[in-house]
Protein backbone atom coordinates (compact mmCIF):
# COMPACT_ATOMS: atom_id res chain seq x y z
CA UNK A 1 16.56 -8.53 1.60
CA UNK A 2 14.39 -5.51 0.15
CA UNK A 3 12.17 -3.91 2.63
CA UNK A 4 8.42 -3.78 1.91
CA UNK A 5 7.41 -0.26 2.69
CA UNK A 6 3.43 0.29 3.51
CA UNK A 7 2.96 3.75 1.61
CA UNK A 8 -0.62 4.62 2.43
CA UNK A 9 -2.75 7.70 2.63
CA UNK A 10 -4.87 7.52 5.87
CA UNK A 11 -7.73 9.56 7.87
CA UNK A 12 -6.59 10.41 11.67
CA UNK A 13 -8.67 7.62 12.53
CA UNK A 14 -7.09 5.22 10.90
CA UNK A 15 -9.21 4.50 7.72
CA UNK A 16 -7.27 3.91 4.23
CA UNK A 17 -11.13 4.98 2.49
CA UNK A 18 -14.73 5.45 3.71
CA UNK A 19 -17.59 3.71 3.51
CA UNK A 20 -17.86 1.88 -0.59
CA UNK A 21 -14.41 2.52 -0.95
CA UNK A 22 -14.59 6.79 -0.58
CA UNK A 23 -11.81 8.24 -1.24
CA UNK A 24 -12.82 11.63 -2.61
CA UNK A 25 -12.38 13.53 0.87
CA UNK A 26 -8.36 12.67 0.88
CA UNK A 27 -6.24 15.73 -0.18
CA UNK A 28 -5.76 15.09 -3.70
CA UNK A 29 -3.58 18.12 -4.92
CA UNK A 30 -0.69 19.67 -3.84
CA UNK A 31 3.04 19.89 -2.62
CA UNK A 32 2.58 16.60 -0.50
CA UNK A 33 0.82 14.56 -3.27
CA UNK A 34 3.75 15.70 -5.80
CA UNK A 35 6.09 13.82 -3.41
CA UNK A 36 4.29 11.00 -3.18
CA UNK A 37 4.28 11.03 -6.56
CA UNK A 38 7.99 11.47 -7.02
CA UNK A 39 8.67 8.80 -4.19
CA UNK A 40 7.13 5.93 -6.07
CA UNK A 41 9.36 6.54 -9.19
CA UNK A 42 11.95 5.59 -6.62
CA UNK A 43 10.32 1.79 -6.54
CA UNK A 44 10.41 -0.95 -9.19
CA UNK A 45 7.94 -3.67 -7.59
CA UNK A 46 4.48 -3.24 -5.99
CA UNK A 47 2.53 -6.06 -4.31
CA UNK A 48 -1.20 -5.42 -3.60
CA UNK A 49 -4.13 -7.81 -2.98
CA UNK A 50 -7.13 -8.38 -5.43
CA UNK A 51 -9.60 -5.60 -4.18
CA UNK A 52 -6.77 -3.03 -4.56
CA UNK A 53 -6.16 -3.80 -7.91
CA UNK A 54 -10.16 -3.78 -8.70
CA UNK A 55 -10.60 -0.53 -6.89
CA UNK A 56 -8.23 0.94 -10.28
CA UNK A 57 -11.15 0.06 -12.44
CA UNK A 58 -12.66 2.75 -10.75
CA UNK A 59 -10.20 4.90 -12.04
CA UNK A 60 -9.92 3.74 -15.63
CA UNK A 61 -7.49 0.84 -15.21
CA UNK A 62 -8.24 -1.88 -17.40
CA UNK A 63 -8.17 -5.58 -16.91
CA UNK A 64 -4.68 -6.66 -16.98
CA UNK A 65 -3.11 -3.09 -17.52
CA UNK A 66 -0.45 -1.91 -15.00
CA UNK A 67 -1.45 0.57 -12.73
CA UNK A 68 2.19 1.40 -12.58
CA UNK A 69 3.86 1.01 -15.33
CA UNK A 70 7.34 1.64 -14.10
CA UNK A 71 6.86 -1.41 -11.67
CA UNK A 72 6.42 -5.01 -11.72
CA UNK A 73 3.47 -6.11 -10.06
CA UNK A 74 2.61 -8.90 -8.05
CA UNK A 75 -1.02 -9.50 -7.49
CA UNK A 76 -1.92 -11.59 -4.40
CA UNK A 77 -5.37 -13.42 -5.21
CA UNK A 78 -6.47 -17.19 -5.49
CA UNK A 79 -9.55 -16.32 -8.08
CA UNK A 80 -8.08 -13.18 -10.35
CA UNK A 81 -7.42 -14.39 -13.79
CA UNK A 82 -6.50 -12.19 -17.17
CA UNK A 83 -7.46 -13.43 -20.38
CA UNK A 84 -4.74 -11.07 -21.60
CA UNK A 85 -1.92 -9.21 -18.99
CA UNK A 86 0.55 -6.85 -19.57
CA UNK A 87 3.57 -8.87 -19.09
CA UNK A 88 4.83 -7.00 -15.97
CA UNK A 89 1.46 -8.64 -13.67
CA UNK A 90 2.09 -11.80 -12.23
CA UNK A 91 -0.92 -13.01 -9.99
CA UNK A 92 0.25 -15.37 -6.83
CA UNK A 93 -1.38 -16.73 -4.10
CA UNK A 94 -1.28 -15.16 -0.35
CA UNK A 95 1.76 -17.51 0.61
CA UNK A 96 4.37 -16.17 2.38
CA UNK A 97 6.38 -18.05 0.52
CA UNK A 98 5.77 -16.06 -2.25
CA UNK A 99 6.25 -12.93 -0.39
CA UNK A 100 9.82 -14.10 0.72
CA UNK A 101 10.31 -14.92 -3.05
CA UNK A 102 9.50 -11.01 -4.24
CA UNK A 103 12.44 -10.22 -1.45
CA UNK A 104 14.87 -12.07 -2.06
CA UNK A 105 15.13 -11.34 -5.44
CA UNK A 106 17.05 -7.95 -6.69
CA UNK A 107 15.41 -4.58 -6.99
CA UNK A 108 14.65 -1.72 -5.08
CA UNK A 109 12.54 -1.59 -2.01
CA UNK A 110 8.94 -2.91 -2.63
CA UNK A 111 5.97 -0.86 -2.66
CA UNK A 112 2.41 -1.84 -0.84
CA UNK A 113 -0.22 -0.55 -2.31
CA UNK A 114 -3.27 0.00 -0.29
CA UNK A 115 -5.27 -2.83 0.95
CA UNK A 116 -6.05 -2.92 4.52
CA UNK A 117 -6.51 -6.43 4.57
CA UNK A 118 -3.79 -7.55 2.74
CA UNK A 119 -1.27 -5.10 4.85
CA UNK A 120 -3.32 -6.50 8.22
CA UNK A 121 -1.83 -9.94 7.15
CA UNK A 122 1.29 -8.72 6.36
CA UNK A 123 1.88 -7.35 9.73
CA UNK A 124 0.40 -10.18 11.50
CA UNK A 125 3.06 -12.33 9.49
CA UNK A 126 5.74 -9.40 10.41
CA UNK A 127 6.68 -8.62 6.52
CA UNK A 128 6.35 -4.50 6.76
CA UNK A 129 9.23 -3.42 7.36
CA UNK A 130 8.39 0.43 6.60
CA UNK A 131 5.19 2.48 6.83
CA UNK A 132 4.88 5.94 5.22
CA UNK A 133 1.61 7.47 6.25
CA UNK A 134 0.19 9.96 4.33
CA UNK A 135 -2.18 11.35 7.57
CA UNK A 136 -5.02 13.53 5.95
CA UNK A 137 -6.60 16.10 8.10
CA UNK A 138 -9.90 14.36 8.42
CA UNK A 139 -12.35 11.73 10.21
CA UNK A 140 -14.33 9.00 8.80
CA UNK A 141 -15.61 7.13 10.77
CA UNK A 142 -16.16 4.21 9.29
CA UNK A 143 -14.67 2.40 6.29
CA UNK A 144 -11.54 0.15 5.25
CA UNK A 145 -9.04 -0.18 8.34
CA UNK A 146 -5.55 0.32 7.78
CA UNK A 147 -4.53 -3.03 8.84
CA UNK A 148 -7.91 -4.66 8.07
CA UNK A 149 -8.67 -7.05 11.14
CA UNK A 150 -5.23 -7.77 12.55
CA UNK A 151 -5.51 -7.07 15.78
CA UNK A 152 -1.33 -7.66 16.24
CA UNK A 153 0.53 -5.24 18.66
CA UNK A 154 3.81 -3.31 17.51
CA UNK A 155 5.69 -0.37 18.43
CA UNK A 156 6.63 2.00 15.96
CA UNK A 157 9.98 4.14 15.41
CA UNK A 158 9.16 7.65 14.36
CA UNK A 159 12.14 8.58 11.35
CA UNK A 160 10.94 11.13 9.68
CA UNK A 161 8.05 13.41 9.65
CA UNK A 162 6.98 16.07 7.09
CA UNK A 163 4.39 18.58 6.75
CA UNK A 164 2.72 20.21 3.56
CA UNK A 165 -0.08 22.33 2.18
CA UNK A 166 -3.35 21.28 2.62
CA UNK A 167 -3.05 20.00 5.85
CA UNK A 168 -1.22 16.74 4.66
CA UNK A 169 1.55 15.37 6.93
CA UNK A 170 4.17 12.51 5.97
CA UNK A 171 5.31 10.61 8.83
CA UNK A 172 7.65 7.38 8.26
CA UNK A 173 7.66 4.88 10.78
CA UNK A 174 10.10 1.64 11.20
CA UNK A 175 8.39 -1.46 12.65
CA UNK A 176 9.56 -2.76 15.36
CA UNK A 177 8.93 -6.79 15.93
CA UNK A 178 10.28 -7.44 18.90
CA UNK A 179 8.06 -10.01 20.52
């Protein structure tokens, strides 16, 4: 089965943006954003919730466009429709059904994108198998949690850890679901 792998840049206290979405404190440039970059060439699916998706339109993403277009993308909302879609977006509901679906079928390792809520319901319903923190050297405060409300309990298994300029460190964990 692929592996969904939660690839997420996050404050050191554990917030994916500030407050309204505020992202513009995150390191943005640099050796470590180049291999994020890279990395998600290496994927050819990306699941993400609804607000996710939205929060492109912030960035000049249109209605229906990919925001990746070297990936299939799987939407997960009830209410999002396209009048018109680039044909790699498919919009399904927040079944796990679904999610075992996007698995079990053949390609690379999946990509989450963002979405603390969505990922907090992922791990609650133990489908992260991977999470790739990209820990910025800052606080927020306050702002979108990177697992939303789940208020689940895990261990996680250090593999790899990476540091570059800027203050931007890489750290991939396994999750471990042994309950």
């Amino acid at each position: 089965m692929r592996k969904i792998v939660y690839y997420v840049a996050s404050s050191i206290d554990g917030f994916i943006s500030g407050l309204n979405d505020n992202i513009s404190d995150f390191v943005v440039t640099g050796n470590g954003v180049d291999k994020y970059l890279a990395d998600l060439a290496n994927f050819d699916t990306v699941i993400m919730g609804r607000n996710t998706y939205e929060f492109g339109y912030r960035y000049g993403l249109q209605k229906g466009q990919s925001a990746y277009p070297n990936m299939k993308h799987f939407i997960f909302s009830e209410t999002l429709k396209f009048e018109t879609a680039d044909p790699n977006i498919q919009v399904v509901e927040k079944k796990l059904a679904e999610i075992v679906k996007i698995q079990s079928s053949i390609g690379t390792d999946i990509y989450l994108c963002g979405g603390g809520q969505f990922a907090g319901w992922l791990l609650d319903n133990q489908k992260i198998d991977i999470l790739k923190l990209k820990l910025n050297p800052l606080v927020l405060g306050k702002g979108v949690k990177l697992f939303g409300n789940s208020i689940k309990k895990y261990k996680l298994q250090l593999i790899e850890t990476e540091l570059y300029e800027n203050g931007l460190q890489m750290m991939t964990y396994k999750i471990e679901y042994n309950e």
